[in-house]
C-alpha atoms as a PDB file:
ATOM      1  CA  UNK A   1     109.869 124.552 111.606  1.00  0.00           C
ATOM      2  CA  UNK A   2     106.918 126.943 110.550  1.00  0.00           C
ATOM      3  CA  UNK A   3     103.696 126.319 112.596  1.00  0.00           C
ATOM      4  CA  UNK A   4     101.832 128.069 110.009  1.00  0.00           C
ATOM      5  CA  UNK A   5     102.745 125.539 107.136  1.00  0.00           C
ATOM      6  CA  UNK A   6      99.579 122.689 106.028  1.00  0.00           C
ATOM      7  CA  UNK A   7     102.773 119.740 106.132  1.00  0.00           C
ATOM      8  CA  UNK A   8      99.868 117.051 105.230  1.00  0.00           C
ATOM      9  CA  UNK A   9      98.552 119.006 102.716  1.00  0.00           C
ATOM     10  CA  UNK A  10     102.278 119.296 100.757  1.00  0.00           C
ATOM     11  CA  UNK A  11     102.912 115.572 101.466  1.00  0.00           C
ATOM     12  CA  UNK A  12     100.377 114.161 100.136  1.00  0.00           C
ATOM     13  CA  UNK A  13     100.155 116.552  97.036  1.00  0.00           C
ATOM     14  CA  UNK A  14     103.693 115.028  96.722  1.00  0.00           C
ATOM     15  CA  UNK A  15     102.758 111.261  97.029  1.00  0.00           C
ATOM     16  CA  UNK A  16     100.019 112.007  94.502  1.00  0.00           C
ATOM     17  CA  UNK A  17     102.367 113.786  91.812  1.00  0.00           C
ATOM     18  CA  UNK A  18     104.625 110.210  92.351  1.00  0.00           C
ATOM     19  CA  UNK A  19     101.830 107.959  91.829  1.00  0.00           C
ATOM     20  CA  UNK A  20     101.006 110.067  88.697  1.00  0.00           C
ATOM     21  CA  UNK A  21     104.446 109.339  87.428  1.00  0.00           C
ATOM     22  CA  UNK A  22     104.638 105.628  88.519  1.00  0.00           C
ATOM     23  CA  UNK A  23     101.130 105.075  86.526  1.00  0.00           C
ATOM     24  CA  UNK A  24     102.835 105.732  83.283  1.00  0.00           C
ATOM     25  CA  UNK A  25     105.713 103.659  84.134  1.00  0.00           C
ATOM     26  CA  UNK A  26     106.242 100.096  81.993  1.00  0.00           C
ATOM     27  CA  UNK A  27     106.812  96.732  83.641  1.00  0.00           C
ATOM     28  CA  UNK A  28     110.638  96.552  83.469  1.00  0.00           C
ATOM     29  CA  UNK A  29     111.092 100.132  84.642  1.00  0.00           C
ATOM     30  CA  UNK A  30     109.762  99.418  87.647  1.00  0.00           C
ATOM     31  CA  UNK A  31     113.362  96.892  88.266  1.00  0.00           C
ATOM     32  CA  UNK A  32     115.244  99.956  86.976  1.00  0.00           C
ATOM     33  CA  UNK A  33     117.989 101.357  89.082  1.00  0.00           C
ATOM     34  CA  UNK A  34     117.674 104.476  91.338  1.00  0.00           C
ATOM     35  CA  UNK A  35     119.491 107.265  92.740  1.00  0.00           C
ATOM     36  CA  UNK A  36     119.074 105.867  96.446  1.00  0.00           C
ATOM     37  CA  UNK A  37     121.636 103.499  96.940  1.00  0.00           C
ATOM     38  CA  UNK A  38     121.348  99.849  95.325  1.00  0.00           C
ATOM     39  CA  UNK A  39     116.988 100.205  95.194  1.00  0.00           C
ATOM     40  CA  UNK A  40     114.831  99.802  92.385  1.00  0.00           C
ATOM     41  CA  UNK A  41     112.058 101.480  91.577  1.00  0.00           C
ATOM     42  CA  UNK A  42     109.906  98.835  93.315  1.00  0.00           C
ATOM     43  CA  UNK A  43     111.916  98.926  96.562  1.00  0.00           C
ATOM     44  CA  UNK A  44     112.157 103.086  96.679  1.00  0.00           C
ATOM     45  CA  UNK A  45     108.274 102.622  96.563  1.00  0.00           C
ATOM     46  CA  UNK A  46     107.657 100.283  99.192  1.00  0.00           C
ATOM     47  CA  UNK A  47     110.334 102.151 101.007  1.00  0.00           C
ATOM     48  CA  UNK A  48     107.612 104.716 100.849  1.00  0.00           C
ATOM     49  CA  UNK A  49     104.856 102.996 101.549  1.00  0.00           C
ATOM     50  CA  UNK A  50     106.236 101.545 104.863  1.00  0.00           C
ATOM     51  CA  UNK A  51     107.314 104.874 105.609  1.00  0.00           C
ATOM     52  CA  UNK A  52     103.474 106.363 105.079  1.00  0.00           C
ATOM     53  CA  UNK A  53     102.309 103.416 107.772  1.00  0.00           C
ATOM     54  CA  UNK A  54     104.853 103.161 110.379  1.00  0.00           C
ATOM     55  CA  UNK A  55     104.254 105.196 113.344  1.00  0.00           C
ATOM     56  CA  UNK A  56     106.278 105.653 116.537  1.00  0.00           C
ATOM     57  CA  UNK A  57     106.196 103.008 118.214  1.00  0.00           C
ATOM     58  CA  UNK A  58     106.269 100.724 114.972  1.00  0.00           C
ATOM     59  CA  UNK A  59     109.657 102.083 114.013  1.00  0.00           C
ATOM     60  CA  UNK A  60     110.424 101.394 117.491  1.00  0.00           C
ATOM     61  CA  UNK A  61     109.557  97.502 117.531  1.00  0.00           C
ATOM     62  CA  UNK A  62     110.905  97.455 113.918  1.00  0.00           C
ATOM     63  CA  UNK A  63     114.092  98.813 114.558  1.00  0.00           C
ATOM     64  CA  UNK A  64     114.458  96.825 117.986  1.00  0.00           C
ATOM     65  CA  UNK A  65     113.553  93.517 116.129  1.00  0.00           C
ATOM     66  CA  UNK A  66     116.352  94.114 113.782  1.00  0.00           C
ATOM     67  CA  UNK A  67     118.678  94.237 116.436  1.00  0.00           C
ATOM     68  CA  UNK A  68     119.304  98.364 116.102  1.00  0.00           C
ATOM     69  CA  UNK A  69     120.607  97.579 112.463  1.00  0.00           C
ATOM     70  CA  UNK A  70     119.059  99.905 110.289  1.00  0.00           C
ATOM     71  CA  UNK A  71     119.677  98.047 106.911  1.00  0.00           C
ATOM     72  CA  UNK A  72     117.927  94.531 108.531  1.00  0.00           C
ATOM     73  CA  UNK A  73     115.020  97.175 109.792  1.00  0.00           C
ATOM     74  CA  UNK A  74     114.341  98.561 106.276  1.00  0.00           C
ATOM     75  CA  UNK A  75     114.591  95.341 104.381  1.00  0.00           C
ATOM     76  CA  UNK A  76     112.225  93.888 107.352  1.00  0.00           C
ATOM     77  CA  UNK A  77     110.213  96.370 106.116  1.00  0.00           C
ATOM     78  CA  UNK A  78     110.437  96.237 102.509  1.00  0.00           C
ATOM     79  CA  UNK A  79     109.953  92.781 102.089  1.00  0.00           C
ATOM     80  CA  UNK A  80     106.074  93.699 104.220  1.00  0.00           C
ATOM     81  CA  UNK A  81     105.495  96.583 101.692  1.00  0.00           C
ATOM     82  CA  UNK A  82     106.518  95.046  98.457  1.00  0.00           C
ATOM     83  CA  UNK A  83     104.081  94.049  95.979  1.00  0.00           C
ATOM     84  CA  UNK A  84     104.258  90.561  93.942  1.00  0.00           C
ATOM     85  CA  UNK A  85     103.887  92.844  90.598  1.00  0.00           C
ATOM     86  CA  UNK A  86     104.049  96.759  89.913  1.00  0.00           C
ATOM     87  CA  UNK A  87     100.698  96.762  89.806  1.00  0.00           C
ATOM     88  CA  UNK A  88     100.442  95.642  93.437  1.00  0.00           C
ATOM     89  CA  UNK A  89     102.738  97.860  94.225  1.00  0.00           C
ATOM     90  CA  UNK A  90     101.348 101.030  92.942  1.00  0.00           C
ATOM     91  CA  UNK A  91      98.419 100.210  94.493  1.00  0.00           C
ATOM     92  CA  UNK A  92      99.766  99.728  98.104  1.00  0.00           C
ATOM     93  CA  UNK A  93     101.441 103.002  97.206  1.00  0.00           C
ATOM     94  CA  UNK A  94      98.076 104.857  96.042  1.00  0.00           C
ATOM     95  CA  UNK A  95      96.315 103.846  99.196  1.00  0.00           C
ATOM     96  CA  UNK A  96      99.160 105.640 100.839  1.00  0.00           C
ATOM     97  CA  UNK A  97      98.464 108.996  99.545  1.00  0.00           C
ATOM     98  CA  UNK A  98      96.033 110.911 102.429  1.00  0.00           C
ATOM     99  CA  UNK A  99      97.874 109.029 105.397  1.00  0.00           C
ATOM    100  CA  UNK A 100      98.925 110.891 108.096  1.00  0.00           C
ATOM    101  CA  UNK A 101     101.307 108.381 109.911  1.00  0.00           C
ATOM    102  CA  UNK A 102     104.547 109.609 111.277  1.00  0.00           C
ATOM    103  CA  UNK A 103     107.398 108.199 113.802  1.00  0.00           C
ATOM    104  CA  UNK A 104     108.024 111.673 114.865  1.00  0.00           C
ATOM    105  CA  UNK A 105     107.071 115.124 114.689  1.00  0.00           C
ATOM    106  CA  UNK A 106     109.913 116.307 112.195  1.00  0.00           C
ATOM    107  CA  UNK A 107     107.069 116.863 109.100  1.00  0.00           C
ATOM    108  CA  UNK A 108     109.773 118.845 106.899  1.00  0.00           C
ATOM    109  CA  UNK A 109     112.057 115.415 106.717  1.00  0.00           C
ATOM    110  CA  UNK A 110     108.970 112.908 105.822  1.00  0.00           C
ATOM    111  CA  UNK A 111     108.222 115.708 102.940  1.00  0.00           C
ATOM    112  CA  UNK A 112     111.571 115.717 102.083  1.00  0.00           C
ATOM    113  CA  UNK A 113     111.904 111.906 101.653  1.00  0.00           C
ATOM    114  CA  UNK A 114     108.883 112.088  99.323  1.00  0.00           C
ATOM    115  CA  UNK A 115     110.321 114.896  97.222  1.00  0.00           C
ATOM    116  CA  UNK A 116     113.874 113.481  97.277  1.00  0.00           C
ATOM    117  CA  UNK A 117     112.807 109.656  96.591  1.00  0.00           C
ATOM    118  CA  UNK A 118     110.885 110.878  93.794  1.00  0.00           C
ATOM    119  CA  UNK A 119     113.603 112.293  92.124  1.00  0.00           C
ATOM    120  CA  UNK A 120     115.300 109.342  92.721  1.00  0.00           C
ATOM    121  CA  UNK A 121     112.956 107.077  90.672  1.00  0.00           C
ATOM    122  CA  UNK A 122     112.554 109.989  87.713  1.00  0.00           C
ATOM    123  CA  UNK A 123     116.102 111.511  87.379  1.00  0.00           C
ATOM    124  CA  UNK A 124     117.606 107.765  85.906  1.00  0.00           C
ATOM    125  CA  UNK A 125     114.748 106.890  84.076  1.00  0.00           C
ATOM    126  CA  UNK A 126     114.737 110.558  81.734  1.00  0.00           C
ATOM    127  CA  UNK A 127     111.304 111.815  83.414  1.00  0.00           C
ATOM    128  CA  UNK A 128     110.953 114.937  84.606  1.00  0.00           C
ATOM    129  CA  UNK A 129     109.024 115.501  87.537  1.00  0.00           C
ATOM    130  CA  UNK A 130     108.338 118.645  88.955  1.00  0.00           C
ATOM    131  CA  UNK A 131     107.600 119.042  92.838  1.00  0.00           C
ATOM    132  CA  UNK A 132     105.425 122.421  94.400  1.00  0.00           C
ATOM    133  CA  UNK A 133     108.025 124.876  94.929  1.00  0.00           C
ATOM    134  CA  UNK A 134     106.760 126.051  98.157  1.00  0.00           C
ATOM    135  CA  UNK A 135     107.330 122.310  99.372  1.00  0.00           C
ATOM    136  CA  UNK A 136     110.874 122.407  97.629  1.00  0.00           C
ATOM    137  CA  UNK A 137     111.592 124.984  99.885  1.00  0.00           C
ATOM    138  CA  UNK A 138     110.553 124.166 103.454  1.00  0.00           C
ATOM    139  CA  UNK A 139     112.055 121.072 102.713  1.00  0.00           C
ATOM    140  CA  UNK A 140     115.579 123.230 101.434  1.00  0.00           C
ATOM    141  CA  UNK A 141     115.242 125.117 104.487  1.00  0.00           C
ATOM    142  CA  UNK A 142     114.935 122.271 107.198  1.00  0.00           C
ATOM    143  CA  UNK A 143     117.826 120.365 105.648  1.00  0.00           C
ATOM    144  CA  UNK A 144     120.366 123.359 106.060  1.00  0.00           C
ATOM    145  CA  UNK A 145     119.403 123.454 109.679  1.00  0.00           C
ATOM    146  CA  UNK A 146     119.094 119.857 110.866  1.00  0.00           C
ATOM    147  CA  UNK A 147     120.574 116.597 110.286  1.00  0.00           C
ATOM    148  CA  UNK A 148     117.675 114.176 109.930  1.00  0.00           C
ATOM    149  CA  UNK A 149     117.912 110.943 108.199  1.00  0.00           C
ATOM    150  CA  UNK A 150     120.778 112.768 106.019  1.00  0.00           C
ATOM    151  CA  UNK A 151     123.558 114.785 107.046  1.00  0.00           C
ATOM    152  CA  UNK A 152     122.749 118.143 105.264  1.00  0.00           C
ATOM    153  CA  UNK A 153     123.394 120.439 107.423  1.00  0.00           C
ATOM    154  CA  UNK A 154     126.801 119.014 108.117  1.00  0.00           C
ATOM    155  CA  UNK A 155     127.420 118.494 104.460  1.00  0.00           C
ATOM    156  CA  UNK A 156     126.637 122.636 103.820  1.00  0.00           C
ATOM    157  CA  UNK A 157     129.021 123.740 106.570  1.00  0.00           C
ATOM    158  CA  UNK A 158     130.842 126.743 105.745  1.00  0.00           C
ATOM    159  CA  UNK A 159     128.852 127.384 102.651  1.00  0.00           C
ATOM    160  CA  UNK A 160     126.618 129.690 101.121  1.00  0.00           C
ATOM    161  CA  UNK A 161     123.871 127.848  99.027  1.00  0.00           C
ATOM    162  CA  UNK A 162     122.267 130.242  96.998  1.00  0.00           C
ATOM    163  CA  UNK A 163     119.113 129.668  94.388  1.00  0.00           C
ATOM    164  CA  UNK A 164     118.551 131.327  90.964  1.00  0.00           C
ATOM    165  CA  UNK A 165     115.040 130.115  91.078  1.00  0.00           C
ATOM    166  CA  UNK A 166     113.832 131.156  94.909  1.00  0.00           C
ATOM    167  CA  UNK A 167     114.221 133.394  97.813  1.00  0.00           C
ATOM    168  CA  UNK A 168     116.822 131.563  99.211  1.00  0.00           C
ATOM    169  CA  UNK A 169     120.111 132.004 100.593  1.00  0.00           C
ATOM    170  CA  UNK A 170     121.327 130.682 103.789  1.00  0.00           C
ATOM    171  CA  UNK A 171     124.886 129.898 105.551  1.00  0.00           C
ATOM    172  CA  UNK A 172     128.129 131.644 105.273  1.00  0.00           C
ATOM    173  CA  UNK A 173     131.392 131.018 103.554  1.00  0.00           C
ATOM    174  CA  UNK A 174     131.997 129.887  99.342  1.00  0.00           C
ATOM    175  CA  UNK A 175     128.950 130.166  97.532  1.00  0.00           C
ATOM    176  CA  UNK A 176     127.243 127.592  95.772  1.00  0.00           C
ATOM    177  CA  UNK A 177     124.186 128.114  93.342  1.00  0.00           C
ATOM    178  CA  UNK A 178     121.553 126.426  91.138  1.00  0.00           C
ATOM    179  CA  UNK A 179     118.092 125.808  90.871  1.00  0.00           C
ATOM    180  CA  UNK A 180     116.470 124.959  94.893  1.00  0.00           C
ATOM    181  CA  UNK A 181     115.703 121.196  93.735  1.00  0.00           C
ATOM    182  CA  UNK A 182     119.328 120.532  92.772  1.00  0.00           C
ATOM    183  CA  UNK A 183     120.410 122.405  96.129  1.00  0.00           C
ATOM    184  CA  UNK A 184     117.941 120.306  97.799  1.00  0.00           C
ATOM    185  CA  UNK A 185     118.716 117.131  96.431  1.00  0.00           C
ATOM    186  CA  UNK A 186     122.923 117.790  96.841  1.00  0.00           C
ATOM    187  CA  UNK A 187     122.183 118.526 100.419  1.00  0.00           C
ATOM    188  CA  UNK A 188     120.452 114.562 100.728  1.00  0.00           C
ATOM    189  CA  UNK A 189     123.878 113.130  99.369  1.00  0.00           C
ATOM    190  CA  UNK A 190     123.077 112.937  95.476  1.00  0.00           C
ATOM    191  CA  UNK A 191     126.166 113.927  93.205  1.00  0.00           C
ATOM    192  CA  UNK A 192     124.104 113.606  90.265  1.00  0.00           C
ATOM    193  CA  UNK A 193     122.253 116.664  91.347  1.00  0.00           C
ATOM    194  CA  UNK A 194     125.412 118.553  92.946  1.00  0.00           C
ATOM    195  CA  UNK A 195     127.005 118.006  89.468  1.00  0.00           C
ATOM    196  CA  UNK A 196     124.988 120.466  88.391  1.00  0.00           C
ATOM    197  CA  UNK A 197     125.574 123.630  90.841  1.00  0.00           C
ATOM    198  CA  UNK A 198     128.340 126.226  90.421  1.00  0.00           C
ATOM    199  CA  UNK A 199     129.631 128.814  92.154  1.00  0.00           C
ATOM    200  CA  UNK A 200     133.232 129.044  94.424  1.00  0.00           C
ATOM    201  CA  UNK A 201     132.144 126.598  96.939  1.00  0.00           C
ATOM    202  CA  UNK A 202     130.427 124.112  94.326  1.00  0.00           C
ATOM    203  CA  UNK A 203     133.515 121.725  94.202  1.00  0.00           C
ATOM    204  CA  UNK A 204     134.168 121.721  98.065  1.00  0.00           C
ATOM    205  CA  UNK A 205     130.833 120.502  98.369  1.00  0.00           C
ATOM    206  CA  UNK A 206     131.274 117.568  95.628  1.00  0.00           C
ATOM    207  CA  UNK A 207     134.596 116.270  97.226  1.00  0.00           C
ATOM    208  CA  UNK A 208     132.818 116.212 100.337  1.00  0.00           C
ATOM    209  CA  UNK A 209     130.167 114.246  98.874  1.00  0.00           C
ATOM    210  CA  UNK A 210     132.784 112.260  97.552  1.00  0.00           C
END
């Protein structure tokens, strides 16, 4: 992880370019489905917002109170961060934006979550929404060399991922290229985005998404 990098500076840059997108949203989007799992829109951004206000040892009582089960733990903590109405919720959210709360010291994963949720919310709704590319990439980097909340690096194994749109190119083996979001968001588990890489290794890395 690169000492030199402002990580606060990209993450919050990030939660501001959501809350940009979530201010244009209507009512009923914000009960839309996502790309993360069986969330709405409303639940990816409390997700966020508990995330932006739980520290160390908060996860730790959290997680402990839920009995080590990390799907009681995150609707635990949900149903605190949820507002009554999107408006509510987008505000919690905005007041999110500068903080500088974090379990642990991994700064390239909490960016990551912010980048890859976001996507998450935009990609089913139609909306484009374009993250800084130098945060695209730290966050590209750090999930072909750790396993952190998502199994990248396992998932790239024994692959090349390549981008047409960055200096990057990391790992060994069948090559597999697109644009560094799309690499980015296949390596946190999303086939919509691996659907749209190619190269020799592009399949072997859908069936093991699959």
């Amino acid at each position: 992880m690169s000492e030199t990098v402002d990580w606060w500076t990209l993450i919050h840059a990030e939660r501001a370019r959501l809350v940009k997108l979530l201010e244009t949203l209507e009512s009923d989007q914000w009960s839309a489905d996502t790309l993360c799992s069986a969330w709405s829109v409303d639940e990816v951004v409390a997700h966020l917002s508990a995330a932006a206000n739980t520290g160390r040892w908060a996860w730790i009582r959290s997680i402990a109170a839920a009995g080590f089960n990390a799907d009681r733990h995150n609707s635990r903590l949900l149903a605190r961060f949820r507002g009554r109405s999107p408006e509510e919720a987008l505000g919690i959210f905005r007041t999110c934006i500068t903080a500088t709360i974090v379990p642990t010291k991994d700064y390239p994963a909490f960016l990551g979550e912010v980048i890859v949720h976001s996507q998450d919310i935009a990609r089913p709704l139609g909306l484009t929404l374009t993250p800084d590319p130098s945060a695209v990439l730290e966050v590209a980097r750090f999930y072909a060399a750790k396993d952190f909340a998502v199994n990248s690096r396992t998932l790239v194994k024994g692959l090349t991922l390549v981008a047409d749109d960055a200096d990057f190119r990391v790992g060994s083996g069948p090559a597999v290229r697109g644009r560094l979001l799309d690499l980015v968001m296949a390596m946190a588990g999303r086939p919509d985005f691996a659907s749209l890489l190619e190269g020799e290794g592009a399949e072997k890395l859908r069936t093991r998404m699959s």
